[in-house]
N, C-alpha and C. Protein backbone atom coordinates (compact mmCIF):
# COMPACT_ATOMS: atom_id res chain seq x y z
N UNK A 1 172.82 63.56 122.31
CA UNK A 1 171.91 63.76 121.21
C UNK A 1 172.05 65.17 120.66
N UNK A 2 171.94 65.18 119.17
CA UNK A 2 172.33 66.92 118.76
C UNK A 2 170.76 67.89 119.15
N UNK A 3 169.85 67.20 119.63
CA UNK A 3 169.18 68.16 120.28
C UNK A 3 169.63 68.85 121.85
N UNK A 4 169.91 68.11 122.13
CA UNK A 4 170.75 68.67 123.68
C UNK A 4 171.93 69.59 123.48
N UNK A 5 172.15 69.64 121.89
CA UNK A 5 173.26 71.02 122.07
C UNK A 5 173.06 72.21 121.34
N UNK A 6 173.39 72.75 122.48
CA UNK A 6 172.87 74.98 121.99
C UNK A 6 173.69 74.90 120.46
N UNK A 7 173.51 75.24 119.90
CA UNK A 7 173.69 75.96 118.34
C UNK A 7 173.60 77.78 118.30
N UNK A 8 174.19 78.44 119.15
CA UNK A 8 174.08 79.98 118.90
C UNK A 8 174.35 79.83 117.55
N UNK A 9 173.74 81.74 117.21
CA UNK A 9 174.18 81.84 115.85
C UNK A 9 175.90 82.71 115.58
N UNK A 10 175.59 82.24 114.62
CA UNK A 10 177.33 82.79 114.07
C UNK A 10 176.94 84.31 113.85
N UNK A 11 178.76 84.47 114.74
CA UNK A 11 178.60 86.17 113.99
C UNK A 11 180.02 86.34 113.97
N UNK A 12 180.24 86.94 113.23
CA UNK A 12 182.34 87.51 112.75
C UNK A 12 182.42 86.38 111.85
N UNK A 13 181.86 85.89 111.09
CA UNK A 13 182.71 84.86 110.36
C UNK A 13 182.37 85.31 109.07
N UNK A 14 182.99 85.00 107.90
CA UNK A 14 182.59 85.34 106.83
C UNK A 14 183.45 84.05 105.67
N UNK A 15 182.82 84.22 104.92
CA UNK A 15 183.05 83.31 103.73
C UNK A 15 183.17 84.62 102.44
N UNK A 16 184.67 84.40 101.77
CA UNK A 16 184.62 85.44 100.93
C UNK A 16 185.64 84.11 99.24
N UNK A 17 184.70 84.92 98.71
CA UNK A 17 185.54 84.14 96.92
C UNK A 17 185.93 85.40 96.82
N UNK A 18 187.24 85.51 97.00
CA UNK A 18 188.34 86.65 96.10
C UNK A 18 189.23 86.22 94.89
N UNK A 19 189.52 87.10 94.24
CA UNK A 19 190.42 87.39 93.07
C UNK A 19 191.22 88.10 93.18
N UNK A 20 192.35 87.23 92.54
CA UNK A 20 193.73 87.70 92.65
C UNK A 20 194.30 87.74 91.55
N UNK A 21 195.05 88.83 90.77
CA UNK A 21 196.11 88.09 89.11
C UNK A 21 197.06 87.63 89.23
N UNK A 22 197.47 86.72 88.78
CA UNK A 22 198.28 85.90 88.69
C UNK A 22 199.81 86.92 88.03
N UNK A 23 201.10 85.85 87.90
CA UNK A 23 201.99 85.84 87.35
C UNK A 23 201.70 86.22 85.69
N UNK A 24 200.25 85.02 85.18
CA UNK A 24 200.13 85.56 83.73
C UNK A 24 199.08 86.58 83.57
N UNK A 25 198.90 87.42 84.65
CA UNK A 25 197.89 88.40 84.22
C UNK A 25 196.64 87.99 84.19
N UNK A 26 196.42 86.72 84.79
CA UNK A 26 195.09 86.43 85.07
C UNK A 26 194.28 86.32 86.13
N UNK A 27 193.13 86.06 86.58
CA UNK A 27 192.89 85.75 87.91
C UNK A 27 192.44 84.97 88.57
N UNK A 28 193.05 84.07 89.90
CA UNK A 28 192.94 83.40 90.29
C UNK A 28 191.91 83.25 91.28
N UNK A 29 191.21 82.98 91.21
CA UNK A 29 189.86 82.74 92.20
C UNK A 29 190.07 81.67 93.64
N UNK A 30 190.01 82.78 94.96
CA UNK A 30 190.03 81.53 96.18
C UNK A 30 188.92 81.83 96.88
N UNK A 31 189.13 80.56 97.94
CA UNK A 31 187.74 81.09 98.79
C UNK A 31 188.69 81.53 100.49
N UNK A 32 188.14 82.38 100.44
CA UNK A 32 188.88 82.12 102.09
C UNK A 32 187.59 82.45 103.26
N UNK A 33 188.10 81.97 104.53
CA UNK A 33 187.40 82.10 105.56
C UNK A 33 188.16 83.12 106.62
N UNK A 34 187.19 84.14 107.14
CA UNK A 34 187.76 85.25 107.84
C UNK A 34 187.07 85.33 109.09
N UNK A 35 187.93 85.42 110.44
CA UNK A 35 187.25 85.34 111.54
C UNK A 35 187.52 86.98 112.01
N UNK A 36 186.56 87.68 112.23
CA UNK A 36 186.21 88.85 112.31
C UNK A 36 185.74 89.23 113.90
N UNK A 37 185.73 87.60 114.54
CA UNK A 37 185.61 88.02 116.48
C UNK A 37 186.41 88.66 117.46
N UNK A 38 186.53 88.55 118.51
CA UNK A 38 187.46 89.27 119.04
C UNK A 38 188.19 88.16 119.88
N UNK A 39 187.72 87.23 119.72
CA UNK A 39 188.33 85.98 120.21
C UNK A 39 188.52 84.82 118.72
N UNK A 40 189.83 84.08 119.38
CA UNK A 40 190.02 83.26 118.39
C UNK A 40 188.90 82.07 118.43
N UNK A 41 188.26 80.98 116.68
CA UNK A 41 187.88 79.67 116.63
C UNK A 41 188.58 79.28 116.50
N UNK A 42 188.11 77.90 116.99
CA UNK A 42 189.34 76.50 117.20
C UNK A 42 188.55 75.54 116.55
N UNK A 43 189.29 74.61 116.50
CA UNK A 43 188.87 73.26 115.69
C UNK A 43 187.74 73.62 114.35
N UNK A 44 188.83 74.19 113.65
CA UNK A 44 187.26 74.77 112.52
C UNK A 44 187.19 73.47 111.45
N UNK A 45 186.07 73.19 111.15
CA UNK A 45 185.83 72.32 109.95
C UNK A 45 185.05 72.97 109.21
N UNK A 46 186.07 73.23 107.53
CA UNK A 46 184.86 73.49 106.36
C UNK A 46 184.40 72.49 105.55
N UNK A 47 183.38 71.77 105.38
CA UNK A 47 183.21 70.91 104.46
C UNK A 47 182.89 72.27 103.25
N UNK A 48 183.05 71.57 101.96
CA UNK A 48 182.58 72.60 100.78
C UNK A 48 182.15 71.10 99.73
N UNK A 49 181.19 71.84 98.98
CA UNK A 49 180.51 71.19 97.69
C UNK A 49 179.70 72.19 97.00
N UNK A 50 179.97 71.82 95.35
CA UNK A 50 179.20 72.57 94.50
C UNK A 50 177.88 71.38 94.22
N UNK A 51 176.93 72.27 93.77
CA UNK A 51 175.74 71.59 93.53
C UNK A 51 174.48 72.38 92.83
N UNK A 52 173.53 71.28 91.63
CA UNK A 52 172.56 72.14 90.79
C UNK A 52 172.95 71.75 89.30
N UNK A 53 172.20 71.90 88.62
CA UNK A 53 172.25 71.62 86.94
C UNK A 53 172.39 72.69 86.12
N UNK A 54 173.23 71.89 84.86
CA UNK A 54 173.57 72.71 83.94
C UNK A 54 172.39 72.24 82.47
N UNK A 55 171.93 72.83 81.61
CA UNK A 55 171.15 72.15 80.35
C UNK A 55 170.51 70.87 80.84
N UNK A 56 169.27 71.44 81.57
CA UNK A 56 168.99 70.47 82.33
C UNK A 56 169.37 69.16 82.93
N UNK A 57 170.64 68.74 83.10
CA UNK A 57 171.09 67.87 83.82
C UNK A 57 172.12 68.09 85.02
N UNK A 58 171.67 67.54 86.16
CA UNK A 58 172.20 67.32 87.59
C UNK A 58 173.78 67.30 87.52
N UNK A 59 174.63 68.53 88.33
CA UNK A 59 175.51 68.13 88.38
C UNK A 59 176.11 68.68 89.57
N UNK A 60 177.18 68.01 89.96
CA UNK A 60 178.14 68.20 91.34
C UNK A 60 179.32 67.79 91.32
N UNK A 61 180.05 68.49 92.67
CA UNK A 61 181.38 68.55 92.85
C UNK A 61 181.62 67.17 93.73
N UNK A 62 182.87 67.04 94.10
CA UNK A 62 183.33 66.29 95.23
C UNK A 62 182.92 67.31 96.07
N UNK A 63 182.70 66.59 97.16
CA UNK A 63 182.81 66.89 98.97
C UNK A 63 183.80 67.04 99.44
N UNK A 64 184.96 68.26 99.51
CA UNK A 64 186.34 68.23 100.11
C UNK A 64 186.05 68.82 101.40
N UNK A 65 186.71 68.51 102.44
CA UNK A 65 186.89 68.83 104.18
C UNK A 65 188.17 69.15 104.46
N UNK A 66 188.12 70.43 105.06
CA UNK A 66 189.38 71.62 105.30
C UNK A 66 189.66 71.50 106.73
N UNK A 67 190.16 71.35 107.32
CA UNK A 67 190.42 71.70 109.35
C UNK A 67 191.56 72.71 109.27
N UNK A 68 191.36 74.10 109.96
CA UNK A 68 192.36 74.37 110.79
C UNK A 68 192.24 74.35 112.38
N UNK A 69 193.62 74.50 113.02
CA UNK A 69 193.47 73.94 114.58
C UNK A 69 192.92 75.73 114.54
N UNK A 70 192.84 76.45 115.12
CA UNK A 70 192.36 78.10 114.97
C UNK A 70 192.45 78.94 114.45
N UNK A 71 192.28 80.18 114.16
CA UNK A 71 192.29 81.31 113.49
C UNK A 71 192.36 82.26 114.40
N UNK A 72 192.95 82.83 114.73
CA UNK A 72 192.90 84.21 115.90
C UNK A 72 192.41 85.33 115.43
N UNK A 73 192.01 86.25 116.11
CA UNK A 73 190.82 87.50 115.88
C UNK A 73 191.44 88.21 114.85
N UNK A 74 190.55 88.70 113.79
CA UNK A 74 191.41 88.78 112.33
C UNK A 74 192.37 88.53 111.19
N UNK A 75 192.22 86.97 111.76
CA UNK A 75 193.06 86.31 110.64
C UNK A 75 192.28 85.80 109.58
N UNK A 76 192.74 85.72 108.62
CA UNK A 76 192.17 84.99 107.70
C UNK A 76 192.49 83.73 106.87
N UNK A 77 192.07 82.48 106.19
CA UNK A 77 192.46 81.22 105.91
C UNK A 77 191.96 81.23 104.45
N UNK A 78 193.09 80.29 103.62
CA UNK A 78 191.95 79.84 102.54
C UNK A 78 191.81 78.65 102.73
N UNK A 79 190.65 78.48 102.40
CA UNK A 79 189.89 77.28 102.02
C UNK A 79 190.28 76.45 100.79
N UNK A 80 190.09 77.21 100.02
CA UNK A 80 189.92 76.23 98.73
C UNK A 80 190.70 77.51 97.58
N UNK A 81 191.35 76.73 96.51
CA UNK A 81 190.71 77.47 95.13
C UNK A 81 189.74 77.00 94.21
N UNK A 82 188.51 78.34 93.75
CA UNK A 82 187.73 77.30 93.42
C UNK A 82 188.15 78.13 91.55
N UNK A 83 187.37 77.24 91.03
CA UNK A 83 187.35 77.04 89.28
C UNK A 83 186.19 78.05 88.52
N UNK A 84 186.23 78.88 88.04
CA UNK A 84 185.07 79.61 87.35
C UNK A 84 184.16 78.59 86.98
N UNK A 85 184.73 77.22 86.79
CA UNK A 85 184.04 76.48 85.74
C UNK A 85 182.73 75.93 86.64
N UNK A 86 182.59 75.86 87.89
CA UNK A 86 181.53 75.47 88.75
C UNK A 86 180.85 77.02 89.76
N UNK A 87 180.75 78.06 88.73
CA UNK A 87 180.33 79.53 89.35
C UNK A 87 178.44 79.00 89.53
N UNK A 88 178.38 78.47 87.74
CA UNK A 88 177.00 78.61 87.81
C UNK A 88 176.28 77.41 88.75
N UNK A 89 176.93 76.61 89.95
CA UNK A 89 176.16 75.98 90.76
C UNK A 89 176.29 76.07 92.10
N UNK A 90 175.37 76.11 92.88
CA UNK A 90 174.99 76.57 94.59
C UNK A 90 176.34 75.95 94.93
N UNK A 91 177.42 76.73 95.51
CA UNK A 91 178.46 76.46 96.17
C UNK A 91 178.53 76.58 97.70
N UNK A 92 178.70 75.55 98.22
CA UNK A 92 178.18 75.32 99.79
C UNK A 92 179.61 75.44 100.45
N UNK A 93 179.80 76.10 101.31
CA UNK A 93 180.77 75.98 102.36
C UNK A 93 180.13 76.01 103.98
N UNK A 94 179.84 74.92 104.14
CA UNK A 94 179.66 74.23 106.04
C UNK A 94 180.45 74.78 106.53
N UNK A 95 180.72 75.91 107.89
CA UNK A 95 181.63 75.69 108.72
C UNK A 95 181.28 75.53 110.08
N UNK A 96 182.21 74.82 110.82
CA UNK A 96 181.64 74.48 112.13
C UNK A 96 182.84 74.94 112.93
N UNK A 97 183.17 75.15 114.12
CA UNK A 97 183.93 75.55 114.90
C UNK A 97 183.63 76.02 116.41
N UNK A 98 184.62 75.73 117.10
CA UNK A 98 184.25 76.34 118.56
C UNK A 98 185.06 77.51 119.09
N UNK A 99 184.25 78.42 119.58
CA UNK A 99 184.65 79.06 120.84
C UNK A 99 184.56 79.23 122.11
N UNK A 100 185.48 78.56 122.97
CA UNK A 100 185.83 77.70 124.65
C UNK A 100 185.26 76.29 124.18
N UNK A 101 184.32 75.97 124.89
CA UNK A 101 183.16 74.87 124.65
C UNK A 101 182.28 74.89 123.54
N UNK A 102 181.67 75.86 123.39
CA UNK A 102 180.71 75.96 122.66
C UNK A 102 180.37 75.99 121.32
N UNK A 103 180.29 75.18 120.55
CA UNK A 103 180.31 74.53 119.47
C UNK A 103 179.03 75.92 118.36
N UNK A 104 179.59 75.96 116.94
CA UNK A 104 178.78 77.70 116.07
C UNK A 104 179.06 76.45 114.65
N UNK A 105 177.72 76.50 114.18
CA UNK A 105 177.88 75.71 112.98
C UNK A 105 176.87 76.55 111.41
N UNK A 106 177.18 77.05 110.47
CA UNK A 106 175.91 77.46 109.47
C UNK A 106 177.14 76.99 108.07
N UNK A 107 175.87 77.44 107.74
CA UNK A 107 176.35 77.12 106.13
C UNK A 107 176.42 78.38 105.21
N UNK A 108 177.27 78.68 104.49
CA UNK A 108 177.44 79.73 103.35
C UNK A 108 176.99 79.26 102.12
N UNK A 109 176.33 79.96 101.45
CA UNK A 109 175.69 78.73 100.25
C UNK A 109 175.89 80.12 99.04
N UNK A 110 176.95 80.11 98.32
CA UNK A 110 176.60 81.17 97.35
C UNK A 110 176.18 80.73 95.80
N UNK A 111 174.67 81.19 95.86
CA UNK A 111 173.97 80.35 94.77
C UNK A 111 174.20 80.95 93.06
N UNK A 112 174.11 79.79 92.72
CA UNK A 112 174.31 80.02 90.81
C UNK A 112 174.21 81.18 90.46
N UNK A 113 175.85 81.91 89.61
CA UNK A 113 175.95 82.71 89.43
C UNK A 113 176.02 84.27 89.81
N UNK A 114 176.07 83.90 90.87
CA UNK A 114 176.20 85.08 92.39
C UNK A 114 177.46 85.48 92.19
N UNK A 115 178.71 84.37 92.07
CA UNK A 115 180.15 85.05 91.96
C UNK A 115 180.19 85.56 90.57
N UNK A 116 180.37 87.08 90.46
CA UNK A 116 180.06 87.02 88.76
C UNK A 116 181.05 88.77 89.64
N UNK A 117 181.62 89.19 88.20
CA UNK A 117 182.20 90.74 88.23
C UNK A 117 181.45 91.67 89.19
N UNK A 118 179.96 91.89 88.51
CA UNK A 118 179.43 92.36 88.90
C UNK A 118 178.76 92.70 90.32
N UNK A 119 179.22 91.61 91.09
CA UNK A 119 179.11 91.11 92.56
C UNK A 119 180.77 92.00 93.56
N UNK A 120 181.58 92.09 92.78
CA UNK A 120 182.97 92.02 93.77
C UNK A 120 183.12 93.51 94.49
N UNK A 121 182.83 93.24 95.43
CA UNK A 121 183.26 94.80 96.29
C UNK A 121 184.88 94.37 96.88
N UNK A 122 185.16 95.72 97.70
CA UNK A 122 186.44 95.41 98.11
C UNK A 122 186.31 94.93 99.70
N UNK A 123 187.26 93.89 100.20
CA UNK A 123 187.59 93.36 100.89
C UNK A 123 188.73 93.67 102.03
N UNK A 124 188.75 94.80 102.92
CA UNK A 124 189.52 94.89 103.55
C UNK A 124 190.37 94.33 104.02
N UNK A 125 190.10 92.79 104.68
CA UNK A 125 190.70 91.56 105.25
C UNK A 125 191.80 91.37 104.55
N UNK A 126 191.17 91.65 103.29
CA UNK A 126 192.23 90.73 102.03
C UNK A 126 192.82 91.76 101.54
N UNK A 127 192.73 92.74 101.28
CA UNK A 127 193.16 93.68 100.79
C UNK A 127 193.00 93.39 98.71
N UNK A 128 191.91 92.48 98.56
CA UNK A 128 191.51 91.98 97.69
C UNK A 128 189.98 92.25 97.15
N UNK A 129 189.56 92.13 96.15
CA UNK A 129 188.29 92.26 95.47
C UNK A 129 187.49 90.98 95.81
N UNK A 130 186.14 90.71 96.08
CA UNK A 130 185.74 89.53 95.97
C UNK A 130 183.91 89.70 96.57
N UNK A 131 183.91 88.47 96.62
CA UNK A 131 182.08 88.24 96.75
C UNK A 131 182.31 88.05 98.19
N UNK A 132 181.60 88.66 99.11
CA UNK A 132 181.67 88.62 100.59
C UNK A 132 180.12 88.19 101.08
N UNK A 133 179.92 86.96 101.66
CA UNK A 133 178.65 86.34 102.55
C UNK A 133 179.19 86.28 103.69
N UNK A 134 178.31 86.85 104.66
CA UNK A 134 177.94 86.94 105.88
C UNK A 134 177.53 85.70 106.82
């Protein structure tokens, strides 16, 4: 039963939307996931979905699901590329993953209009600009 299992909280993980320019001088928007522990996760699952309305009507993404088998202590993965065109709705990235046994699950939720210029600090990991959640 999922009450019988510990849920610690997450810590070293991060969910970052960076920007990159492209070939045509533009920029390409990803999401990546950065494990910042001192031990590697294994079996990571990201589910991701956008979600929330535009001119008052309801709208959403597909539900896409990412697995890598681990990430070792300061590596980093992408996830996804995502589209400016779904900035202005709550963008969810689930991740779940273990370290030994013990199963670390939260959600990153970066809400409408959060990824915006004005948000991008620099990103060491990446050696990239981007929106960094904790």
């Amino acid at each position: 039963m999922k009450k019988d299992i510990a849920f610690l909280p997450v810590e070293g993980i991060q969910v970052v939307v960076a920007r990159k320019l492209n070939e045509l001088n533009q920029y390409d928007w990803q999401v990546f996931l950065i494990n910042q522990n001192q031990q590697p996760i294994e079996n990571v699952f990201v589910t991701s979905r956008g979600y929330g309305e535009k001119n008052g009507e309801e709208q959403k993404t597909a539900t896409l699901r990412h697995y890598f088998v681990s990430l070792q202590p300061g590596q980093h993965e992408v996830i996804e590329t995502i589209m400016p065109d779904v900035f202005h709705l709550n963008n969810e990235y689930w991740v779940s993953y273990f370290i030994g046994s013990q199963i670390y699950d939260k959600k990153f939720i970066f809400v409408p209009d959060s990824i915006t210029e004005s948000h991008l600090v620099n990103v060491p990991a990446l050696g990239l600009e981007g929106i960094l959640h904790v």
